[in-house]
N, C-alpha and C. Protein backbone atom coordinates (compact mmCIF):
# COMPACT_ATOMS: atom_id res chain seq x y z
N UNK A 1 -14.29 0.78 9.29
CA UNK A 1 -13.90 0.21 8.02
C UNK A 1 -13.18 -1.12 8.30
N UNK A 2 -13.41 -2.45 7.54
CA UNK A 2 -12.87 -3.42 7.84
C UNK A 2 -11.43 -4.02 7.13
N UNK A 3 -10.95 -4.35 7.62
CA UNK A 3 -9.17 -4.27 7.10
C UNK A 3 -9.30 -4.81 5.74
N UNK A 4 -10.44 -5.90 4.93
CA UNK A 4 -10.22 -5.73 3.72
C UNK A 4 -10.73 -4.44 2.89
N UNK A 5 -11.42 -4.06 3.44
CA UNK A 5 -11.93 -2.88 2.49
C UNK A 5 -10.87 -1.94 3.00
N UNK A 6 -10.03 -1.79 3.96
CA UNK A 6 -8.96 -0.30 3.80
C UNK A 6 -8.17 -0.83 3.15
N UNK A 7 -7.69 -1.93 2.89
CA UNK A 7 -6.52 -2.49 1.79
C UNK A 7 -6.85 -1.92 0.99
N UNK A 8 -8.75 -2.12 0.32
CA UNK A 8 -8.59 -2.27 -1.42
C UNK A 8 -8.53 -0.69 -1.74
N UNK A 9 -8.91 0.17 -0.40
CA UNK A 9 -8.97 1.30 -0.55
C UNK A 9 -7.40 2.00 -0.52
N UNK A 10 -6.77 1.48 0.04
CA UNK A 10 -5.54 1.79 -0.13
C UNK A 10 -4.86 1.88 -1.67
N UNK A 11 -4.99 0.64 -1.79
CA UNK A 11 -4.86 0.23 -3.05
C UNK A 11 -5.11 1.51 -4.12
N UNK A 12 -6.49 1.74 -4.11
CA UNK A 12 -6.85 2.26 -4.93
C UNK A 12 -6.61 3.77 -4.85
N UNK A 13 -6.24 4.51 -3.53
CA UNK A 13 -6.06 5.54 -3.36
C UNK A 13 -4.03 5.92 -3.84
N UNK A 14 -3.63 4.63 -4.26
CA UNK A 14 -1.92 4.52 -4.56
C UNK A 14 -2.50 5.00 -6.46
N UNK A 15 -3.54 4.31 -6.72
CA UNK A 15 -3.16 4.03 -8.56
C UNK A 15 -3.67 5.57 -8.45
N UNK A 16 -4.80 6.17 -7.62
CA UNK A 16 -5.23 7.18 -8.27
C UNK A 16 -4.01 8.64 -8.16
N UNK A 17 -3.07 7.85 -7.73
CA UNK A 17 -1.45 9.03 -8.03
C UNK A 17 -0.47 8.02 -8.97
N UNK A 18 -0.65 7.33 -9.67
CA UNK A 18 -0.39 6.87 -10.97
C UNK A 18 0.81 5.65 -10.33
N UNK A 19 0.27 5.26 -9.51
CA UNK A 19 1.24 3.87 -8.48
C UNK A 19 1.36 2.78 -9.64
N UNK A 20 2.41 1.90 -9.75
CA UNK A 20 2.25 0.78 -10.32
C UNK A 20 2.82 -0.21 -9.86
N UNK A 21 2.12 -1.32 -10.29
CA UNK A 21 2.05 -3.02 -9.67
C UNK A 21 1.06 -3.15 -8.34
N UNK A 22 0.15 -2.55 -8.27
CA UNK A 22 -0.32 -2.54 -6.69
C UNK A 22 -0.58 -4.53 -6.86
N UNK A 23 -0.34 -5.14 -5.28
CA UNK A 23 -0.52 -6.01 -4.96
C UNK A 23 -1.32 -6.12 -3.40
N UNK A 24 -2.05 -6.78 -3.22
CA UNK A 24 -2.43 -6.73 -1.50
C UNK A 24 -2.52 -8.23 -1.40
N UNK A 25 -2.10 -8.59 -0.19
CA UNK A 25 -1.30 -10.23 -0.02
C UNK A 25 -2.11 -9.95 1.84
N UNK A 26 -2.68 -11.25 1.62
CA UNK A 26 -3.66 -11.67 2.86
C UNK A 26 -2.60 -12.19 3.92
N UNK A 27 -2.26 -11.72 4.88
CA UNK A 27 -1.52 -12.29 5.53
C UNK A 27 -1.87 -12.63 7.31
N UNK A 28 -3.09 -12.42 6.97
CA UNK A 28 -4.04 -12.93 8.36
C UNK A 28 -3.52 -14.36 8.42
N UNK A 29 -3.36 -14.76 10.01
CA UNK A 29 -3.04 -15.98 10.20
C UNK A 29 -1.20 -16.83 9.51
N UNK A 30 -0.63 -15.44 8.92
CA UNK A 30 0.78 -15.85 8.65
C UNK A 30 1.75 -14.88 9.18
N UNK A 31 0.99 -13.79 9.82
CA UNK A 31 1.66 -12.52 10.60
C UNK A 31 1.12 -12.65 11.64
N UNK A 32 1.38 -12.33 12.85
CA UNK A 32 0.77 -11.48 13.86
C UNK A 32 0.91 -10.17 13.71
N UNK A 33 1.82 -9.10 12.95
CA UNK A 33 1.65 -7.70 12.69
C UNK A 33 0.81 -7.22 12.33
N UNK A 34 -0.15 -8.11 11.17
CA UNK A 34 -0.99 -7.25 10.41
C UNK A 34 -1.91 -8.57 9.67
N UNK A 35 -3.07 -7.99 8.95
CA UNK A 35 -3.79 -9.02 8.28
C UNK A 35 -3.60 -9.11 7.17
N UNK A 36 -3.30 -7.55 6.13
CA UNK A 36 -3.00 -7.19 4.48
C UNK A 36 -1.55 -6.06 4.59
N UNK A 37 -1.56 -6.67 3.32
CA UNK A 37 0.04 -5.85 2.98
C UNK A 37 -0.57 -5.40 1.71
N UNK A 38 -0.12 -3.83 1.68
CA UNK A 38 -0.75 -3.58 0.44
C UNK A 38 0.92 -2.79 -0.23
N UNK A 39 1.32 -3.18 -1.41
CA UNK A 39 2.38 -3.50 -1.98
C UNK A 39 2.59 -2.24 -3.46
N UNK A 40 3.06 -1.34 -3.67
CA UNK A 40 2.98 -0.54 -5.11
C UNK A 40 3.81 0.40 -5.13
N UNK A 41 4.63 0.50 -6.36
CA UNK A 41 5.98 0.92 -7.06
C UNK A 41 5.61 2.19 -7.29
N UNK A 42 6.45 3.30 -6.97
CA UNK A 42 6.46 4.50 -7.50
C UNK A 42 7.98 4.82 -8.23
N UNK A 43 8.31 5.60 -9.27
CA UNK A 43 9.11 5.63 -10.26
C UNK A 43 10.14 6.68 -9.67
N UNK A 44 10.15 7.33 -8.66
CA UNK A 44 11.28 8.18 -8.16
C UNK A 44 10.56 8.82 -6.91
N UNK A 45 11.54 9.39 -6.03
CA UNK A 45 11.52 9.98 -4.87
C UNK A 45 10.44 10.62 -4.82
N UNK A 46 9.87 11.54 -5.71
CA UNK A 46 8.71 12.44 -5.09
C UNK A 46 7.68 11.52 -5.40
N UNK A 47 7.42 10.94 -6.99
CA UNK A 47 6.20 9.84 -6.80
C UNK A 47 6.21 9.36 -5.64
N UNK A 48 6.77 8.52 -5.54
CA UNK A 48 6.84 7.50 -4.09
C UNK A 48 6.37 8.41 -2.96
N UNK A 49 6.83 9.23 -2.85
CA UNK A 49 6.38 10.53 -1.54
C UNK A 49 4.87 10.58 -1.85
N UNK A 50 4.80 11.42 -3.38
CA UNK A 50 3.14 11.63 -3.61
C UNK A 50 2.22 10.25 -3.59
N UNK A 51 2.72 9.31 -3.52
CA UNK A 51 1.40 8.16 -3.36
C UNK A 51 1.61 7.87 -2.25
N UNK A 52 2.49 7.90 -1.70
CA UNK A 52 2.30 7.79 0.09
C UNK A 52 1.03 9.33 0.74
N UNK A 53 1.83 10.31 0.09
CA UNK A 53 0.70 11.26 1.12
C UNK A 53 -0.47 11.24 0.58
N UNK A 54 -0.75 10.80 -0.88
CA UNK A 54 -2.38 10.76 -0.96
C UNK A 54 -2.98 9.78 -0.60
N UNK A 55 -2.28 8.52 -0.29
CA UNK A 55 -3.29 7.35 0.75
C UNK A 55 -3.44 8.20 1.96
N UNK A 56 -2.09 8.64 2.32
CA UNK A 56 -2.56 9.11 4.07
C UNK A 56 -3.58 10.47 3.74
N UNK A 57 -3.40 11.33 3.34
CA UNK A 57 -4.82 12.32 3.32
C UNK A 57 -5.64 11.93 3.13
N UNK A 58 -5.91 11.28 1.99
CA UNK A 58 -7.57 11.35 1.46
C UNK A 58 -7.93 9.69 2.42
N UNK A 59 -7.51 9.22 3.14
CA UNK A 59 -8.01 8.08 3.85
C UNK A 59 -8.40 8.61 4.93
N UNK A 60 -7.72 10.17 5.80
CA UNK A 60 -8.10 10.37 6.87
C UNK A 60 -9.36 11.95 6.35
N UNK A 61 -9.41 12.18 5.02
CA UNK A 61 -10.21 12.91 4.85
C UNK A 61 -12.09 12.69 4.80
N UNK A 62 -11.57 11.25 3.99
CA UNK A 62 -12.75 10.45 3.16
C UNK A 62 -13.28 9.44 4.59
N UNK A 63 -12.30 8.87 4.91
CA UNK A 63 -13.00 7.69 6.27
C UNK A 63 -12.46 8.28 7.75
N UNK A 64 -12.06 9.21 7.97
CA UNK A 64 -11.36 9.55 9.34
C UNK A 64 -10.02 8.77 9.79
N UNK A 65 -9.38 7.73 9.30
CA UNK A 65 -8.56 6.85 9.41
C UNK A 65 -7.06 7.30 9.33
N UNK A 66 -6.63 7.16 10.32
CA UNK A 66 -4.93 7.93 10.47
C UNK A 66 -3.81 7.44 10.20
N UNK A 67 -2.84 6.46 9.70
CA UNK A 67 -1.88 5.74 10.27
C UNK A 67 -1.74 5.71 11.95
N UNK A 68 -0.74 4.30 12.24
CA UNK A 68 -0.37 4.40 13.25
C UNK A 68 1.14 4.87 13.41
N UNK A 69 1.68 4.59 12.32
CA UNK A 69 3.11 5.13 11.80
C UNK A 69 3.69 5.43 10.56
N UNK A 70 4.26 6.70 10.30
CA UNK A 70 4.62 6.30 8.83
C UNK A 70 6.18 6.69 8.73
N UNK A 71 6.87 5.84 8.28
CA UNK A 71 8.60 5.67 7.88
C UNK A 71 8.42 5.55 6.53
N UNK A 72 10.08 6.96 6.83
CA UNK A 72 10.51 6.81 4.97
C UNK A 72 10.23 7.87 4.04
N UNK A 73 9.57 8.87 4.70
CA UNK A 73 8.73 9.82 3.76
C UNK A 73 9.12 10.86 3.49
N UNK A 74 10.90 10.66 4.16
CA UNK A 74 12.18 11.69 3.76
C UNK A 74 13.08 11.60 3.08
N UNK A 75 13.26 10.26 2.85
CA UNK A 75 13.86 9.74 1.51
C UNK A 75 13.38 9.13 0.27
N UNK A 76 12.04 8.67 0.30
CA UNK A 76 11.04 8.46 -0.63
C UNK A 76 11.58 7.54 -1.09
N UNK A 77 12.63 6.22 -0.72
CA UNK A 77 12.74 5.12 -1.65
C UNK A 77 11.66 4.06 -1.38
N UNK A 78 11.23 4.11 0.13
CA UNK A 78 10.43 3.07 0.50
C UNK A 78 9.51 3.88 1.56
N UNK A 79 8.46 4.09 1.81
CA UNK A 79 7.49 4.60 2.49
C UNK A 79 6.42 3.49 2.75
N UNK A 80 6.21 3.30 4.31
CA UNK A 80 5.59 2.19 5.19
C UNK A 80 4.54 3.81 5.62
N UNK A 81 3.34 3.06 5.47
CA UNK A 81 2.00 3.28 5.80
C UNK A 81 1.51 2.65 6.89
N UNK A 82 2.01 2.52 8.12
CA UNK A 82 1.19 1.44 8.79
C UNK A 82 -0.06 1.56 9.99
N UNK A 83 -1.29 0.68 9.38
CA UNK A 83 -2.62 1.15 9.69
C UNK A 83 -3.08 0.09 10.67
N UNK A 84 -2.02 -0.30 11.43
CA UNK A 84 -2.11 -1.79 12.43
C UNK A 84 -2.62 -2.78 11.36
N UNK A 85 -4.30 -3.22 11.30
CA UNK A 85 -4.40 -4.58 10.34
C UNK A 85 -3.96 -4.47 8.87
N UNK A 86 -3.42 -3.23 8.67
CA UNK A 86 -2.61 -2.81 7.07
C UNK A 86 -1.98 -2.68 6.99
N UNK A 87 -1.01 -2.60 6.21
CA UNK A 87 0.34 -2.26 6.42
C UNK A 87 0.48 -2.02 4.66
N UNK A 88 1.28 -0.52 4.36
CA UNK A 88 1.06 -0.39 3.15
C UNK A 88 2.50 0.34 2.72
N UNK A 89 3.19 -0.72 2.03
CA UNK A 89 4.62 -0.23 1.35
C UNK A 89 4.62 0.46 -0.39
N UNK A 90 4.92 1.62 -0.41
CA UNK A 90 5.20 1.93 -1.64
C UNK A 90 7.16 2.40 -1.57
N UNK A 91 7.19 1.53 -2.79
CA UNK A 91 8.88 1.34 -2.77
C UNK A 91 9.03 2.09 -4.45
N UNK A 92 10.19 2.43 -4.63
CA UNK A 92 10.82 2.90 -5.95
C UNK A 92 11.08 1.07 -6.60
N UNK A 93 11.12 0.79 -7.64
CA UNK A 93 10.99 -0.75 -8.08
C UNK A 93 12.21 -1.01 -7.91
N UNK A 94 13.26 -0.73 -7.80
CA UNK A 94 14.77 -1.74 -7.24
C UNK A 94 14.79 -1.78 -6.11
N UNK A 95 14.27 -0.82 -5.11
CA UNK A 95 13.92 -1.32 -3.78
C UNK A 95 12.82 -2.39 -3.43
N UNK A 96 12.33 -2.77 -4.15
CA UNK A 96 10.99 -3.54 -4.34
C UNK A 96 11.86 -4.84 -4.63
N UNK A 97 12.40 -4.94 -5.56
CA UNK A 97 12.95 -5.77 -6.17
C UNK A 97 13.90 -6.32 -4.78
N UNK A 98 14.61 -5.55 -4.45
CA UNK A 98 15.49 -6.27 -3.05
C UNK A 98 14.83 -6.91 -1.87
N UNK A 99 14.09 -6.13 -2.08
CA UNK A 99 13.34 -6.67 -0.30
C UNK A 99 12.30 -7.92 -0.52
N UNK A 100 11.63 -7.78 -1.82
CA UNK A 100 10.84 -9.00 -2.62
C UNK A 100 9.70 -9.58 -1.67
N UNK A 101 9.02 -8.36 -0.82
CA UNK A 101 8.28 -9.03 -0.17
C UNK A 101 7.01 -9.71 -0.43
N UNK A 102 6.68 -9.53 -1.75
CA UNK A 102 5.65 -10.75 -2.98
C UNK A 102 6.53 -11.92 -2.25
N UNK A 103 7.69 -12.54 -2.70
CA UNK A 103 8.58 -13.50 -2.66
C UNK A 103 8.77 -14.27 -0.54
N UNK A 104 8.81 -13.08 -0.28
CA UNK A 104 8.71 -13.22 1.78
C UNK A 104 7.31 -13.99 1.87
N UNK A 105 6.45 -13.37 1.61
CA UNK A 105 5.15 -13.77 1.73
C UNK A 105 4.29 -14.63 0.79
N UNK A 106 5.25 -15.09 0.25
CA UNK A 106 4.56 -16.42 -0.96
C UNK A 106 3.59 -17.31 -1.19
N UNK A 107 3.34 -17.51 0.35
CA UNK A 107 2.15 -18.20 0.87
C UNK A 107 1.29 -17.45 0.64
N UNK A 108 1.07 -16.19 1.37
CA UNK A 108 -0.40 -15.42 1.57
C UNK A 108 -1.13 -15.17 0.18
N UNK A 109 -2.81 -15.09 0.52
CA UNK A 109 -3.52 -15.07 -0.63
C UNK A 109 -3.29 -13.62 -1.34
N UNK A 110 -3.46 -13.60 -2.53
CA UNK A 110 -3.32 -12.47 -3.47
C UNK A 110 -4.66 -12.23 -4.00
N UNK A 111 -5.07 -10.47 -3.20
CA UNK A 111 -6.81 -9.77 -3.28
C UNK A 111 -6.71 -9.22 -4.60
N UNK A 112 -6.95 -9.56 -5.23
CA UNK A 112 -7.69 -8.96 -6.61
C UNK A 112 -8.50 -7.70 -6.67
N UNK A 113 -7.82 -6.58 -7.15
CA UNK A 113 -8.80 -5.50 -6.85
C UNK A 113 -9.98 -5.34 -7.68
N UNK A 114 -10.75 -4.79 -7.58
CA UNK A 114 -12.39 -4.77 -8.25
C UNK A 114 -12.01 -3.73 -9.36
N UNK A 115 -12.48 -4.15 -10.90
CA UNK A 115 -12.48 -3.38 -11.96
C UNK A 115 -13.21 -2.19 -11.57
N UNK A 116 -12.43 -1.42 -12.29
CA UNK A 116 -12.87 0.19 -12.48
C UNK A 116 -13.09 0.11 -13.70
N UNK A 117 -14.01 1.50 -14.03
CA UNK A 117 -14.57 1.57 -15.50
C UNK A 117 -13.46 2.75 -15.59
N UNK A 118 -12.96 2.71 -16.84
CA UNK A 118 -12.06 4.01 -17.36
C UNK A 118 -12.99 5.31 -17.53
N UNK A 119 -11.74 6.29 -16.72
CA UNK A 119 -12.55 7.83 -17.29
C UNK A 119 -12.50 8.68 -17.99
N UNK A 120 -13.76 8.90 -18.50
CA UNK A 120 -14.23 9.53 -19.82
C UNK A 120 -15.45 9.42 -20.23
């Protein structure tokens, strides 16, 4: 899988546990850590927990794909996903708000995720 498509999949595996603000910020060539940051708010401790463990399951269910580390997933304010060329933060939104890493990374391009059709 190529590091933009596990972003958008990331991405999309955060909204489908009801994540909000997802952002993914290109940061190839402004990091050496990583190429995408994939960025999305969960509303309290266990959200934040539950959209962290359903990227990590269903990514290593659906594509075989593991993290290389994951911090945070005992206090659920901020949970780091990190997939070497990904790197995927889901924060509670005042932790989001402090660390402002939209704002750190200001430069990098902003991936637009691909419309979904609503279900029903």
């Amino acid at each position: 899988m190529q590091p933009k498509e596990l972003a958008i999949s990331c991405a999309e595996l955060a909204l489908d546990k009801k994540a909000l603000d997802p952002t993914i910020l290109e940061v190839a060539g402004l990091s050496s850590l990583t190429d995408y940051i994939v960025i999305v708010s969960g509303t309290s401790d266990r959200h934040v927990q539950a959209v962290a463990e359903n990227v990590r399951v269903e990514l290593k269910q659906r594509h075989g794909v593991r993290p290389l580390a994951v911090e945070g997933m005992d206090e659920g304010r901020w949970v780091l996903l990190d997939y070497g060329e990904v790197m995927v933060h889901v924060f509670q939104p005042e932790v989001r708000r402090f660390y402002d890493l939209e704002g750190l990374w200001s430069e990098a391009d902003e991936l637009a995720l691909p419309a979904t059709e609503p279900a029903g």
